[in-house]
N, C-alpha and C. Protein backbone atom coordinates (compact mmCIF):
# COMPACT_ATOMS: atom_id res chain seq x y z
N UNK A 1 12.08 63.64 -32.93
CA UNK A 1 11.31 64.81 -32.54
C UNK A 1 12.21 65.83 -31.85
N UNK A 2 11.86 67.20 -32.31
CA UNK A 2 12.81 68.00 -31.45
C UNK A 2 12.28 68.28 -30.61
N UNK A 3 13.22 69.21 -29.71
CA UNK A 3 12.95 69.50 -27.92
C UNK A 3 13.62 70.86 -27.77
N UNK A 4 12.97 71.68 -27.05
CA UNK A 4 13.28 72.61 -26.99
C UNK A 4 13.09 73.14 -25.04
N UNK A 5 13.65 73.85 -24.67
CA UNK A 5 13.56 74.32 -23.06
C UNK A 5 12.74 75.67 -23.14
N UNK A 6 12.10 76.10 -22.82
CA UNK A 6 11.36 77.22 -22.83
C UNK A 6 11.92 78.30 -21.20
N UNK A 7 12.45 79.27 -21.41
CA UNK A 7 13.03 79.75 -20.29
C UNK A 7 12.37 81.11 -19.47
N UNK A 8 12.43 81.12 -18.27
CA UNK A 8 11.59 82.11 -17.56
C UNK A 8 11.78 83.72 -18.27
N UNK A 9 11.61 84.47 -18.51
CA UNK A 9 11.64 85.76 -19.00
C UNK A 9 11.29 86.81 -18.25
N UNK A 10 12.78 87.69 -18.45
CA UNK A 10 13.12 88.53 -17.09
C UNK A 10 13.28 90.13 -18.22
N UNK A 11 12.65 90.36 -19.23
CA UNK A 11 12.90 91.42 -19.39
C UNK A 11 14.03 91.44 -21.15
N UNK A 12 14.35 91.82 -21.66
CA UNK A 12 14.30 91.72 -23.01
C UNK A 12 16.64 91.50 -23.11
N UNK A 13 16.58 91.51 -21.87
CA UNK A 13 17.93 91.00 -21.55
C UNK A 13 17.95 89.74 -21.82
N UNK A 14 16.77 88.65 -21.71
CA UNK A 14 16.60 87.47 -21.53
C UNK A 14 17.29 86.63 -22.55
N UNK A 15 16.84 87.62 -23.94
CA UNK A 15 17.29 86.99 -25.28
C UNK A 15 18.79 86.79 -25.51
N UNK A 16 19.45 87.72 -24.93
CA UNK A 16 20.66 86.95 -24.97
C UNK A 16 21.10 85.92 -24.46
N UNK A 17 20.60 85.03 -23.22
CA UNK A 17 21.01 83.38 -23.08
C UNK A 17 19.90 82.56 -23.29
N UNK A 18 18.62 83.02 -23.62
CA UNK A 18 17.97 82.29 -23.92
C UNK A 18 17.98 81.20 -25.01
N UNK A 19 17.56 80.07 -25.26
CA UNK A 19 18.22 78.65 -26.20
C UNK A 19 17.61 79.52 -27.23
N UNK A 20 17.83 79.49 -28.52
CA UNK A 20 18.12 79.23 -30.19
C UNK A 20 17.63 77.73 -30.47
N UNK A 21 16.25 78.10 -31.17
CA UNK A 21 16.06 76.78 -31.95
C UNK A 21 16.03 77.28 -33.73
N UNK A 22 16.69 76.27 -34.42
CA UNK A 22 17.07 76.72 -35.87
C UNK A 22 15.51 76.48 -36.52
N UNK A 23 15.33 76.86 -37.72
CA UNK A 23 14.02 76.51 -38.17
C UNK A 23 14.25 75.89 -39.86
N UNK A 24 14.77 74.93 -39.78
CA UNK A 24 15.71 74.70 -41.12
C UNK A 24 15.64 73.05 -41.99
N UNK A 25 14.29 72.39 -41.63
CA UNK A 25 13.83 71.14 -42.61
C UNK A 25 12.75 71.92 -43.43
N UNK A 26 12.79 71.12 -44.15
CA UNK A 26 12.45 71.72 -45.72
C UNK A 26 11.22 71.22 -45.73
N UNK A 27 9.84 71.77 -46.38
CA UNK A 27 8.93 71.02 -46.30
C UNK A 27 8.76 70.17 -47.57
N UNK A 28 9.74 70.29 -48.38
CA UNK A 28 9.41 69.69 -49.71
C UNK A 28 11.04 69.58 -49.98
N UNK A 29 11.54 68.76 -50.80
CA UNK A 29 13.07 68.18 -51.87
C UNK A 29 13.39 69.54 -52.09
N UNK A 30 12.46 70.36 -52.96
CA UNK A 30 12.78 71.76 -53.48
C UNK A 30 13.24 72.69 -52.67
N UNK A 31 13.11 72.84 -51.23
CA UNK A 31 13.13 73.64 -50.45
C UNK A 31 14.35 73.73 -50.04
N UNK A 32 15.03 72.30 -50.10
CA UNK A 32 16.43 72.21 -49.14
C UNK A 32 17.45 73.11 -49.20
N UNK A 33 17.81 73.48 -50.45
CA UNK A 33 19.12 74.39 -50.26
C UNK A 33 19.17 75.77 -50.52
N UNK A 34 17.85 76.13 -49.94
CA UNK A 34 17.51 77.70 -50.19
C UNK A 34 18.40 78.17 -49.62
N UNK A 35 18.83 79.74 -50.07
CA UNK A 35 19.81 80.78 -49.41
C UNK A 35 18.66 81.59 -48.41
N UNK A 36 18.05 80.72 -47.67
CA UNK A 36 17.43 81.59 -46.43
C UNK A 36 17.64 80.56 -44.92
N UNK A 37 17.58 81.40 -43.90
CA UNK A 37 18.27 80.72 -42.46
C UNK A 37 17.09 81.69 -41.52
N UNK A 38 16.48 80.77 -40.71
CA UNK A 38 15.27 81.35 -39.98
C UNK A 38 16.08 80.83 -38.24
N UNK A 39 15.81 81.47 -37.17
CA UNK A 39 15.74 80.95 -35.94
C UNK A 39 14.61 81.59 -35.00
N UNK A 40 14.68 80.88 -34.04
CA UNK A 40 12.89 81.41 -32.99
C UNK A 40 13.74 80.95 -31.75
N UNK A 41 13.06 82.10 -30.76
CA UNK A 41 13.33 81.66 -29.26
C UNK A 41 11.69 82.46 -28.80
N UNK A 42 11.72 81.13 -27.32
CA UNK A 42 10.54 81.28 -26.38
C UNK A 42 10.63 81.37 -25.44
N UNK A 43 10.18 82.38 -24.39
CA UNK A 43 10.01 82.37 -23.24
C UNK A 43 8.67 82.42 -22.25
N UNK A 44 8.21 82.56 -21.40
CA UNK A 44 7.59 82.79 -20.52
C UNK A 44 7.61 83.05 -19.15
N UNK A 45 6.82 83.74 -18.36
CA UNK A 45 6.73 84.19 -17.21
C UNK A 45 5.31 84.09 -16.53
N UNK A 46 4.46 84.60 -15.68
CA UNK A 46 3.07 84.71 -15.30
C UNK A 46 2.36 85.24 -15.98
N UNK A 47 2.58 85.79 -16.81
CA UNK A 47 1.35 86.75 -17.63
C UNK A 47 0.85 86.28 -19.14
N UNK A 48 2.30 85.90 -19.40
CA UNK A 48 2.39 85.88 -21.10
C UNK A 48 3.44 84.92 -21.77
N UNK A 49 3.64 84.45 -22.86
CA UNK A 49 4.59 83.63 -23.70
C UNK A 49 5.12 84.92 -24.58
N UNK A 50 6.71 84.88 -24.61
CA UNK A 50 7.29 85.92 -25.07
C UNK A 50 7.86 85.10 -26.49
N UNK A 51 7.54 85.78 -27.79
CA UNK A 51 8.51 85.05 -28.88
C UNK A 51 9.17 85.98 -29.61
N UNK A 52 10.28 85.62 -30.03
CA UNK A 52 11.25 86.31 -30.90
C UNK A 52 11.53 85.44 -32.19
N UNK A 53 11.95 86.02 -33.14
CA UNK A 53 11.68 85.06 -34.88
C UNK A 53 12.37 86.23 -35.42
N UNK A 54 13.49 85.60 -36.30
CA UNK A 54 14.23 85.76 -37.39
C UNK A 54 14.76 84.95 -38.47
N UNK A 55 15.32 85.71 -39.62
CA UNK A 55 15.49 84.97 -40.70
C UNK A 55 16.71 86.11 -41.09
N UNK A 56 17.75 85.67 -41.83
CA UNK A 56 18.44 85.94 -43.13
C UNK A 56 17.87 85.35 -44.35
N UNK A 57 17.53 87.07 -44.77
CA UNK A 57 16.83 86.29 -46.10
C UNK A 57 17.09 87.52 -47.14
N UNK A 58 17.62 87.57 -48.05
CA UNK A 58 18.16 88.96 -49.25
C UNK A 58 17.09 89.66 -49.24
N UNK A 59 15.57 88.43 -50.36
CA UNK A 59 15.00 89.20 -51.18
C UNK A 59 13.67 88.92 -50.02
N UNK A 60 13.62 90.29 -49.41
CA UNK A 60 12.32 90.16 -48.61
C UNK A 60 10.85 90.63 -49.53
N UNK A 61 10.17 90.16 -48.87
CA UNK A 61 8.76 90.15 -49.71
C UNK A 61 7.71 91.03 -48.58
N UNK A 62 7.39 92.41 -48.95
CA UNK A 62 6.30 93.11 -47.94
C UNK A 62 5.46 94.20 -48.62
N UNK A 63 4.96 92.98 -48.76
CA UNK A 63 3.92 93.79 -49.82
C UNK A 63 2.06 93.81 -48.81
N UNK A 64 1.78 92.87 -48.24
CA UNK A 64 0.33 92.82 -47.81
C UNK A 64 0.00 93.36 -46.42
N UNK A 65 -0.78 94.42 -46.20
CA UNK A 65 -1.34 95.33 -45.18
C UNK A 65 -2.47 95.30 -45.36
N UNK A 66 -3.01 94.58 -45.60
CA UNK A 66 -4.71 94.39 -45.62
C UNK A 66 -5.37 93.42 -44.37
N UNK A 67 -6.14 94.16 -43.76
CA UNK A 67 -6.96 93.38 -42.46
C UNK A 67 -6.63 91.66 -42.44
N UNK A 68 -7.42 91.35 -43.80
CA UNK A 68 -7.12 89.34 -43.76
C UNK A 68 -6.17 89.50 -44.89
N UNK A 69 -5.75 89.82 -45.29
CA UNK A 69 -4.80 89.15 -46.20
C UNK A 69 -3.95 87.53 -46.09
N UNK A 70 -3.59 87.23 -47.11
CA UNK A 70 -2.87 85.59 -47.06
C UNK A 70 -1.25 85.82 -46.82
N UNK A 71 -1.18 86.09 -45.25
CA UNK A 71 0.48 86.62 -44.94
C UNK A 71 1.33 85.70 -45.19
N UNK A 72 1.21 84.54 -45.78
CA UNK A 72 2.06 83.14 -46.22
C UNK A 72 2.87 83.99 -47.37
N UNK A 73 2.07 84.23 -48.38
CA UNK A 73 2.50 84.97 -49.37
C UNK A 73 3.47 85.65 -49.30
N UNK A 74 4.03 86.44 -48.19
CA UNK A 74 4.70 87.49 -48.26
C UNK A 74 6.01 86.37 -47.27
N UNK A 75 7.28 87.26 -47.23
CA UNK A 75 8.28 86.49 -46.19
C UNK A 75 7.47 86.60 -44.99
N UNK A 76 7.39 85.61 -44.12
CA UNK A 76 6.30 85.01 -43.36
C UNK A 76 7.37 84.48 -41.82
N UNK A 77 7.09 85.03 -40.98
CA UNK A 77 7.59 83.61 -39.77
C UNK A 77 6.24 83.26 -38.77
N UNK A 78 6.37 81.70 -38.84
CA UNK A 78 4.99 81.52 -38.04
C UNK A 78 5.85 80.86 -36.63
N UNK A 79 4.69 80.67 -35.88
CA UNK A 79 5.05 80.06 -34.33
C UNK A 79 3.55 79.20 -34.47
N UNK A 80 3.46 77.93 -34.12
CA UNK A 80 2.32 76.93 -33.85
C UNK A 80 2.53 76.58 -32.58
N UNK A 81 1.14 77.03 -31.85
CA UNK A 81 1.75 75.57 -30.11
C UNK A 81 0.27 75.50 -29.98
N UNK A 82 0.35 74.06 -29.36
CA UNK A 82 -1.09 73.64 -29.09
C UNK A 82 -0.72 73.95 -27.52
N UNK A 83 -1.67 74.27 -26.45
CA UNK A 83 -1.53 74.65 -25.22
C UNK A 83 -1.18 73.69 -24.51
N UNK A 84 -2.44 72.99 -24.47
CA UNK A 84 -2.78 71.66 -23.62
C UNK A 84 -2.11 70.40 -23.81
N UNK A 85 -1.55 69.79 -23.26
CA UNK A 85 -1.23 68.50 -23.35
C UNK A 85 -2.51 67.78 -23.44
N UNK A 86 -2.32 66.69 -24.56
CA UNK A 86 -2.98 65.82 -25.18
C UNK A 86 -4.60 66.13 -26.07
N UNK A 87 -4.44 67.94 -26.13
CA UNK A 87 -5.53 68.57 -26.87
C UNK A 87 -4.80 69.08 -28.02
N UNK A 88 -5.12 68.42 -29.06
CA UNK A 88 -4.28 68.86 -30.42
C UNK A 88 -4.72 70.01 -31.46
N UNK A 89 -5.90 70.80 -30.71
CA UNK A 89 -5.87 72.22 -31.24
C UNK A 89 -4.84 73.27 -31.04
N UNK A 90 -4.74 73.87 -32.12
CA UNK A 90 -3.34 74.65 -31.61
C UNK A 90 -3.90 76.24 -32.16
N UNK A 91 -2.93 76.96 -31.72
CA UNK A 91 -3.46 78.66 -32.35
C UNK A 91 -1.82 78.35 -33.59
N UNK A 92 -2.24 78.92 -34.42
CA UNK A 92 -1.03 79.40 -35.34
C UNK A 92 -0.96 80.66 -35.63
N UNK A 93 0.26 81.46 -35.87
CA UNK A 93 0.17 83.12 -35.53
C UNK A 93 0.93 83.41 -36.56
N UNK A 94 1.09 83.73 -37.98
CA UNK A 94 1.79 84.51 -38.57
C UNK A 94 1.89 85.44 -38.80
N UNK A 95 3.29 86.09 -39.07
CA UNK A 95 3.80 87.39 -39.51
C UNK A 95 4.58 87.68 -40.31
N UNK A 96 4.35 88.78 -41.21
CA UNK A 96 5.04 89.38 -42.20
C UNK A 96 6.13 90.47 -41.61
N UNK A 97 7.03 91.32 -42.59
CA UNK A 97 7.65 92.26 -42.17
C UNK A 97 7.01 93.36 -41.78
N UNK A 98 5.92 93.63 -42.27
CA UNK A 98 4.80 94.72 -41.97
C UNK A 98 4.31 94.72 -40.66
N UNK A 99 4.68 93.74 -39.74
CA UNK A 99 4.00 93.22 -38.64
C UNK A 99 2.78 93.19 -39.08
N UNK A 100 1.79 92.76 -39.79
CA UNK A 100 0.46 92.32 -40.04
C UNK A 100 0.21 90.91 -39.83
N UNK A 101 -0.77 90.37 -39.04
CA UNK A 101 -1.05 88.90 -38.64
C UNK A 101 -1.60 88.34 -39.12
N UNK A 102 -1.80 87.10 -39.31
CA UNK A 102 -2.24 86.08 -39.75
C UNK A 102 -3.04 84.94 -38.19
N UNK A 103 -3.72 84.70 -37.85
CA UNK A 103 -3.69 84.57 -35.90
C UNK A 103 -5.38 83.53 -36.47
N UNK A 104 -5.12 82.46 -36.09
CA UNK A 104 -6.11 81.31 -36.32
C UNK A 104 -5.66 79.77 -35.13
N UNK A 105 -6.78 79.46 -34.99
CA UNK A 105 -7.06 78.39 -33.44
C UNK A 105 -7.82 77.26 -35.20
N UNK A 106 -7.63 75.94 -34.57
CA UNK A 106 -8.07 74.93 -35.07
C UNK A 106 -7.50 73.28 -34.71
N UNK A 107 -8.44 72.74 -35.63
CA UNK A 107 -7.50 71.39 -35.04
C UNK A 107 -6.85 70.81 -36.66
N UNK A 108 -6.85 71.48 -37.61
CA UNK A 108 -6.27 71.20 -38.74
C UNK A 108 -6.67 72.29 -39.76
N UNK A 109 -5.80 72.25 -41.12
CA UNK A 109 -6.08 73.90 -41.67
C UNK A 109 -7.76 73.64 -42.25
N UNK A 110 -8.88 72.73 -41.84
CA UNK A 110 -9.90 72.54 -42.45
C UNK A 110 -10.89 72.79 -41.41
N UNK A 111 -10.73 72.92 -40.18
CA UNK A 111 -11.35 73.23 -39.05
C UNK A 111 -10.94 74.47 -38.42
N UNK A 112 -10.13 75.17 -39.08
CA UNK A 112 -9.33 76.40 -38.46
C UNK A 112 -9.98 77.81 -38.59
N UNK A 113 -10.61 78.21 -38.11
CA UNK A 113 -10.86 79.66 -37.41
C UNK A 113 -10.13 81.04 -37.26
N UNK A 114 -10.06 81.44 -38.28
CA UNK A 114 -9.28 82.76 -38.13
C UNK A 114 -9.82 84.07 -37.42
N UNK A 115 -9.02 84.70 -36.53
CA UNK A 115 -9.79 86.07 -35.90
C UNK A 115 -9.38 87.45 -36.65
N UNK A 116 -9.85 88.11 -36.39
CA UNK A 116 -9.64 89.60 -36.66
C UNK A 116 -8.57 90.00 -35.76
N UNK A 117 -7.42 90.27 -36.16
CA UNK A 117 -6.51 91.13 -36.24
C UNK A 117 -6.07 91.68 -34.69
N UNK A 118 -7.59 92.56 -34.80
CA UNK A 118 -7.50 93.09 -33.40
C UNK A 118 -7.97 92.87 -32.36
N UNK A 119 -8.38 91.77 -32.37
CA UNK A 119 -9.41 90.99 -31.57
C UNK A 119 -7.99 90.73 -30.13
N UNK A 120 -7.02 89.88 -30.32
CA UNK A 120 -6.63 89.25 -29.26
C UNK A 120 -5.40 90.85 -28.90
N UNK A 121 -4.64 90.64 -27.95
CA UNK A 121 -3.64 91.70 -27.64
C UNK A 121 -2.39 91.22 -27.70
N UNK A 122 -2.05 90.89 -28.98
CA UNK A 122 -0.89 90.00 -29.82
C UNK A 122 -0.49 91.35 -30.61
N UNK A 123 0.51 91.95 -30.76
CA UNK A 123 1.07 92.67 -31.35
C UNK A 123 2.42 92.90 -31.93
N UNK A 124 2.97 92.00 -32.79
CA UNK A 124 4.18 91.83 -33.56
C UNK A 124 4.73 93.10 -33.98
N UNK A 125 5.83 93.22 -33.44
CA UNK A 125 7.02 94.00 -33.50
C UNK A 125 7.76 94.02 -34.37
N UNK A 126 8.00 94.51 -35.88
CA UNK A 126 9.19 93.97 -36.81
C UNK A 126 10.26 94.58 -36.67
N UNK A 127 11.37 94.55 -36.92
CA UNK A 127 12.08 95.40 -37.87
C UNK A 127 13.58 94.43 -38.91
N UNK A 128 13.93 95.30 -39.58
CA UNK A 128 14.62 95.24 -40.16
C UNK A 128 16.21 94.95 -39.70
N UNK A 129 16.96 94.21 -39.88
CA UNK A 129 17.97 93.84 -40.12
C UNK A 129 18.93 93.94 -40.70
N UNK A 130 20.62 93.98 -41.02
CA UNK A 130 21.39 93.91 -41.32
C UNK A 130 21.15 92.75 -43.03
N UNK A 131 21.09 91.44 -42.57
CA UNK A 131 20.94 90.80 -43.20
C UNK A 131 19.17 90.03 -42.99
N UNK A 132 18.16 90.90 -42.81
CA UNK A 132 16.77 90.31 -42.89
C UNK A 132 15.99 91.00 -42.37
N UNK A 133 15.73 90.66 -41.24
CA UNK A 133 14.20 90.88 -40.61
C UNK A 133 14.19 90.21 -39.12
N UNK A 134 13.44 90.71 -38.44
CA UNK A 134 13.19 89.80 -37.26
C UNK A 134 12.00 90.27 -36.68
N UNK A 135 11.23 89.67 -35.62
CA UNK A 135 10.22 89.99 -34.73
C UNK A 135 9.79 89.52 -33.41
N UNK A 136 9.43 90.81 -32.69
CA UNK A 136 9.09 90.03 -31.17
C UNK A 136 7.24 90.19 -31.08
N UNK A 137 6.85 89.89 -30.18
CA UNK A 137 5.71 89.37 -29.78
C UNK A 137 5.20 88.98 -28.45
N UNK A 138 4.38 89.46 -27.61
CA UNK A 138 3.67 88.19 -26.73
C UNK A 138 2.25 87.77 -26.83
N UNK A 139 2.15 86.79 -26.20
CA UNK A 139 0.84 85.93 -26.15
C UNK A 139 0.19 85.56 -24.75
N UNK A 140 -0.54 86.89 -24.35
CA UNK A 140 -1.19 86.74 -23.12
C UNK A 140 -1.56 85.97 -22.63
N UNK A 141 -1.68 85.02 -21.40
CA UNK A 141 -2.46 84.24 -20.90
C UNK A 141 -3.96 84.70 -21.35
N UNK A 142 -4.43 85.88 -20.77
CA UNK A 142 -5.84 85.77 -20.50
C UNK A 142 -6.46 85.71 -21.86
N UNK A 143 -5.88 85.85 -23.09
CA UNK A 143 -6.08 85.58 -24.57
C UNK A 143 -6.01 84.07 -24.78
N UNK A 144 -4.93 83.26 -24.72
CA UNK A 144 -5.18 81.33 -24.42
C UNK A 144 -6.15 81.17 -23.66
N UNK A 145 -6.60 81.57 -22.51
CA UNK A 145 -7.21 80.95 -21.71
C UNK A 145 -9.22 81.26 -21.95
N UNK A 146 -8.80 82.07 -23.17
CA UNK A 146 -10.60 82.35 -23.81
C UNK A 146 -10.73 80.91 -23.92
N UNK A 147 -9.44 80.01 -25.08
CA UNK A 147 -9.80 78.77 -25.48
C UNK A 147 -9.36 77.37 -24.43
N UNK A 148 -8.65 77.84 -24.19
CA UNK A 148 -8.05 76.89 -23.16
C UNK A 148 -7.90 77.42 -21.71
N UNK A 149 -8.92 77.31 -20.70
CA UNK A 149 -9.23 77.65 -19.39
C UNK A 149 -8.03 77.55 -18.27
N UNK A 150 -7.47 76.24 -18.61
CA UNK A 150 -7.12 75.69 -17.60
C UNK A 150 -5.14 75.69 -18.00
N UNK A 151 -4.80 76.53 -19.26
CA UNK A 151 -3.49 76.75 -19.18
C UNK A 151 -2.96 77.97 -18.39
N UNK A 152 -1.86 77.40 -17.55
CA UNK A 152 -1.33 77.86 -16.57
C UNK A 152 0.28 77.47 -16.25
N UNK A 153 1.20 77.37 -17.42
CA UNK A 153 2.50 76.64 -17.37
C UNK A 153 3.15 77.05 -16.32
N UNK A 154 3.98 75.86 -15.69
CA UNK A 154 4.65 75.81 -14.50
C UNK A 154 5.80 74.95 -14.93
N UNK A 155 6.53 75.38 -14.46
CA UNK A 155 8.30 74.52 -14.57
C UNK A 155 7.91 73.14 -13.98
N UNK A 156 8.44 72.24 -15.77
CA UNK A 156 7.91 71.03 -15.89
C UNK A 156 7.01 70.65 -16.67
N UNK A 157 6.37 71.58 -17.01
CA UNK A 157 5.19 71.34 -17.59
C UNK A 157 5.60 71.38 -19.43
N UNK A 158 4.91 70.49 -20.36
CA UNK A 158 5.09 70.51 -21.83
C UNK A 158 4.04 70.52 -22.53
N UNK A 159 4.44 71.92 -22.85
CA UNK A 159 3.53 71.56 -24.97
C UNK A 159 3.82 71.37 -26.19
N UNK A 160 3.23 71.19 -27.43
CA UNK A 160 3.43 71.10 -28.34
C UNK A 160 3.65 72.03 -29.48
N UNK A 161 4.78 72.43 -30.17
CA UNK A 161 4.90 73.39 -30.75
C UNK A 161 5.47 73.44 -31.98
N UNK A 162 5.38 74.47 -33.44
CA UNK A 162 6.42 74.47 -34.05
C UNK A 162 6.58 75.46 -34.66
N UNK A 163 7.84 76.25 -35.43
CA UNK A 163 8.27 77.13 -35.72
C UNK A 163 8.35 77.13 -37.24
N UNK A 164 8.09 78.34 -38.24
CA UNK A 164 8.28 77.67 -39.77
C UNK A 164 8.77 79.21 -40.20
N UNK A 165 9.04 79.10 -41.01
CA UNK A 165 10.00 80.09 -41.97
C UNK A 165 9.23 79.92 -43.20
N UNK A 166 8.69 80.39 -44.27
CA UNK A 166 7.95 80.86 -45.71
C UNK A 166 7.61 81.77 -46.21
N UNK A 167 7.71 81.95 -47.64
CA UNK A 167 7.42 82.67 -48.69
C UNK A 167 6.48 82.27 -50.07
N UNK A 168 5.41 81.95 -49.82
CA UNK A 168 4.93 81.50 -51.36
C UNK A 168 5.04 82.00 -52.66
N UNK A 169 4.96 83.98 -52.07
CA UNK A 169 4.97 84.24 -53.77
C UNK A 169 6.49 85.35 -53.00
N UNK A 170 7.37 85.34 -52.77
CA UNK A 170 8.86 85.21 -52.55
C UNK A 170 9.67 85.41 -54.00
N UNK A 171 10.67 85.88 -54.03
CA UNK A 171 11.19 85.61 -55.06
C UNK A 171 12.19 84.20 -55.35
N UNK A 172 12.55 83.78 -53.95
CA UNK A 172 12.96 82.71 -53.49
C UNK A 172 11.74 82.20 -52.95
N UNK A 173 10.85 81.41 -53.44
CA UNK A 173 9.77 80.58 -52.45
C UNK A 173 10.71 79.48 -51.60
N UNK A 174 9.90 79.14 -50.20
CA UNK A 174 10.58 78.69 -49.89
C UNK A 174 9.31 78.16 -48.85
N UNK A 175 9.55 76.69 -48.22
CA UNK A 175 9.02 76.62 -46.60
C UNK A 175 9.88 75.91 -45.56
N UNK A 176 10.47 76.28 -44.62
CA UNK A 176 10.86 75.54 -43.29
C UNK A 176 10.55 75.10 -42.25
N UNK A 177 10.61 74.30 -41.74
CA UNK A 177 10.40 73.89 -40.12
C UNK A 177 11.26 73.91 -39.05
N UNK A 178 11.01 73.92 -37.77
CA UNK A 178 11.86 73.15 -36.60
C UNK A 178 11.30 72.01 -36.67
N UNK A 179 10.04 71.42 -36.20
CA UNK A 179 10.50 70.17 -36.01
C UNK A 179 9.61 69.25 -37.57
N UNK A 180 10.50 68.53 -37.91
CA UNK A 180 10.44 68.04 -39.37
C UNK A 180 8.40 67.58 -39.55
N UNK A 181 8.26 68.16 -40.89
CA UNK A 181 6.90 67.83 -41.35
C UNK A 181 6.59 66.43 -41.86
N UNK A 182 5.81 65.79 -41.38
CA UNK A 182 6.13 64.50 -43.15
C UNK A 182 5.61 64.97 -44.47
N UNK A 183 5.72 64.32 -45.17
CA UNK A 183 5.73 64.70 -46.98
C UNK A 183 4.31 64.19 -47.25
N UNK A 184 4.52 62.59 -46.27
CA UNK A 184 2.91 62.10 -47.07
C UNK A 184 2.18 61.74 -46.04
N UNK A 185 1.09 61.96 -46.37
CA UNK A 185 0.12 62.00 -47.72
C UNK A 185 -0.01 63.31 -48.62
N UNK A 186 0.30 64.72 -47.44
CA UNK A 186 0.52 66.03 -47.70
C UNK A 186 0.69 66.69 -46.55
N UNK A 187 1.63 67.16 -47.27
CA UNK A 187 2.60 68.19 -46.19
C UNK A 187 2.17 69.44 -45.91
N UNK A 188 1.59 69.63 -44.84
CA UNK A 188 1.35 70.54 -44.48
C UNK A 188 1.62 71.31 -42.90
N UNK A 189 1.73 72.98 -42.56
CA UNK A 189 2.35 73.10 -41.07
C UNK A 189 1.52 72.88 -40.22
N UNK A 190 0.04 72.93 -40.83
CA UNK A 190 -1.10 72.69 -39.88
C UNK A 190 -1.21 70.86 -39.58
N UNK A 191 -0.04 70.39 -38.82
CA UNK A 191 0.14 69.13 -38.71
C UNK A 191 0.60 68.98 -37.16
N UNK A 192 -0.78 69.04 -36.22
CA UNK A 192 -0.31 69.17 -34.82
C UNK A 192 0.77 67.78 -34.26
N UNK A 193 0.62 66.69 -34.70
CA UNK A 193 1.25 65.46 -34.66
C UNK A 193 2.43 65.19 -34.80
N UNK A 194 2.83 66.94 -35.83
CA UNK A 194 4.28 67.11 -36.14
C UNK A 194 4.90 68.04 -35.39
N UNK A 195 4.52 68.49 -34.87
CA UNK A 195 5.06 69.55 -33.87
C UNK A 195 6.18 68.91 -32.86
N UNK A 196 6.72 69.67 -32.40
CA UNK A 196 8.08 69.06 -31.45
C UNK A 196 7.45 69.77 -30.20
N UNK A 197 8.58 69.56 -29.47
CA UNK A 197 8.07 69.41 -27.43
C UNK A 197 8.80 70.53 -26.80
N UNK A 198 7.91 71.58 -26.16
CA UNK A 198 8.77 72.53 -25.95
C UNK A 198 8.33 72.47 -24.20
N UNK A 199 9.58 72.67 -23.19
CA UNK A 199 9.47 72.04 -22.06
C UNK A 199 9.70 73.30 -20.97
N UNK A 200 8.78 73.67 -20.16
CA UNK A 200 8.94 74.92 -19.38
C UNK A 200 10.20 74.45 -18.13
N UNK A 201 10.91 75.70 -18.29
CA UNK A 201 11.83 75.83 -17.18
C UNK A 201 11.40 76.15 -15.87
């Protein structure tokens, strides 16, 4: 299982020593030796969870700006964390290059709940890259705490999380993880059990 340190966040200086987690198991045989390279860093402070997400990737895919659209489809970076220790609902948040979201709470992709767009005060940042794409983001407390009351991270404290990299209709399809998916029975990211441990500073 991977592990990751989650570090206090002082302002957008932060990202430069903040840890680098790679996002790079394959969710399938096919996936392994794609020419794409994803990484994610996390922080937090009192207010909010700060995330940053990138990829090198040639052939970007940004095509969907529609309210719900299926942002998997397009080059995609998601972030999964379940809040609570030992509550295995998690929010999953994707994004395209368009910054358009994808933003759903559940306890598996069959119980999962998607919101409107503009509902929470999550607002993905894209831009463009040299070689890809990248994006920042935060995730308010007082937005977790609609579903989860009683999150309040303090140095020491751990949740469950994971990071994925995809493209379905891509010209390179592709899917990645940080912390590894299993295959069987079916592989999927909505797999809170698979998530790795991300540990507040």
């Amino acid at each position: 299982m991977e592990e990751y340190k989650i570090t206090r966040y002082c302002g957008p200086e932060t990202w430069a020593t903040a840890p680098i987690l790679e996002i790079n198991q394959p969710l399938r045989p096919e996936y392994a030796n794609v020419p794409i390279q994803a990484w994610a860093q996390v922080c937090y402070d009192d207010e909010a969870l700060y995330v940053h997400l990138w990829a090198k990737e040639e052939h970007i895919r940004a095509e969907l700006t529609g309210l719900l659209d299926e942002i998997c489809e397009d080059s995609c970076l998601e972030f999964f964390f379940s809040p609570i220790a030992g509550d295995l609902r998690y929010f999953n948040i994707e994004c395209n290059p368009n910054g358009k979201l994808f933003l759903g709470m559940g306890r598996d992709v069959y119980s999962l709940v998607r919101f409107i767009p503009e509902f929470p005060s999550i607002h993905p940042e894209p831009k463009r890259t040299e070689d890809g794409w990248e994006l920042h983001y935060s995730i308010p407390y007082t937005f977790i705490r609609t579903f989860f009351p009683t999150f309040c991270p303090a140095p020491g404290d751990t949740m469950r999380a994971n990071c994925y990299k995809c493209g379905d209709k891509t010209e390179i399809p592709h899917c990645l993880a940080w912390n590894p998916v299993p295959i069987l029975p079916m592989a999927s990211f909505h797999n809170p059990e698979a998530f790795g441990l991300m540990h507040f500073e």
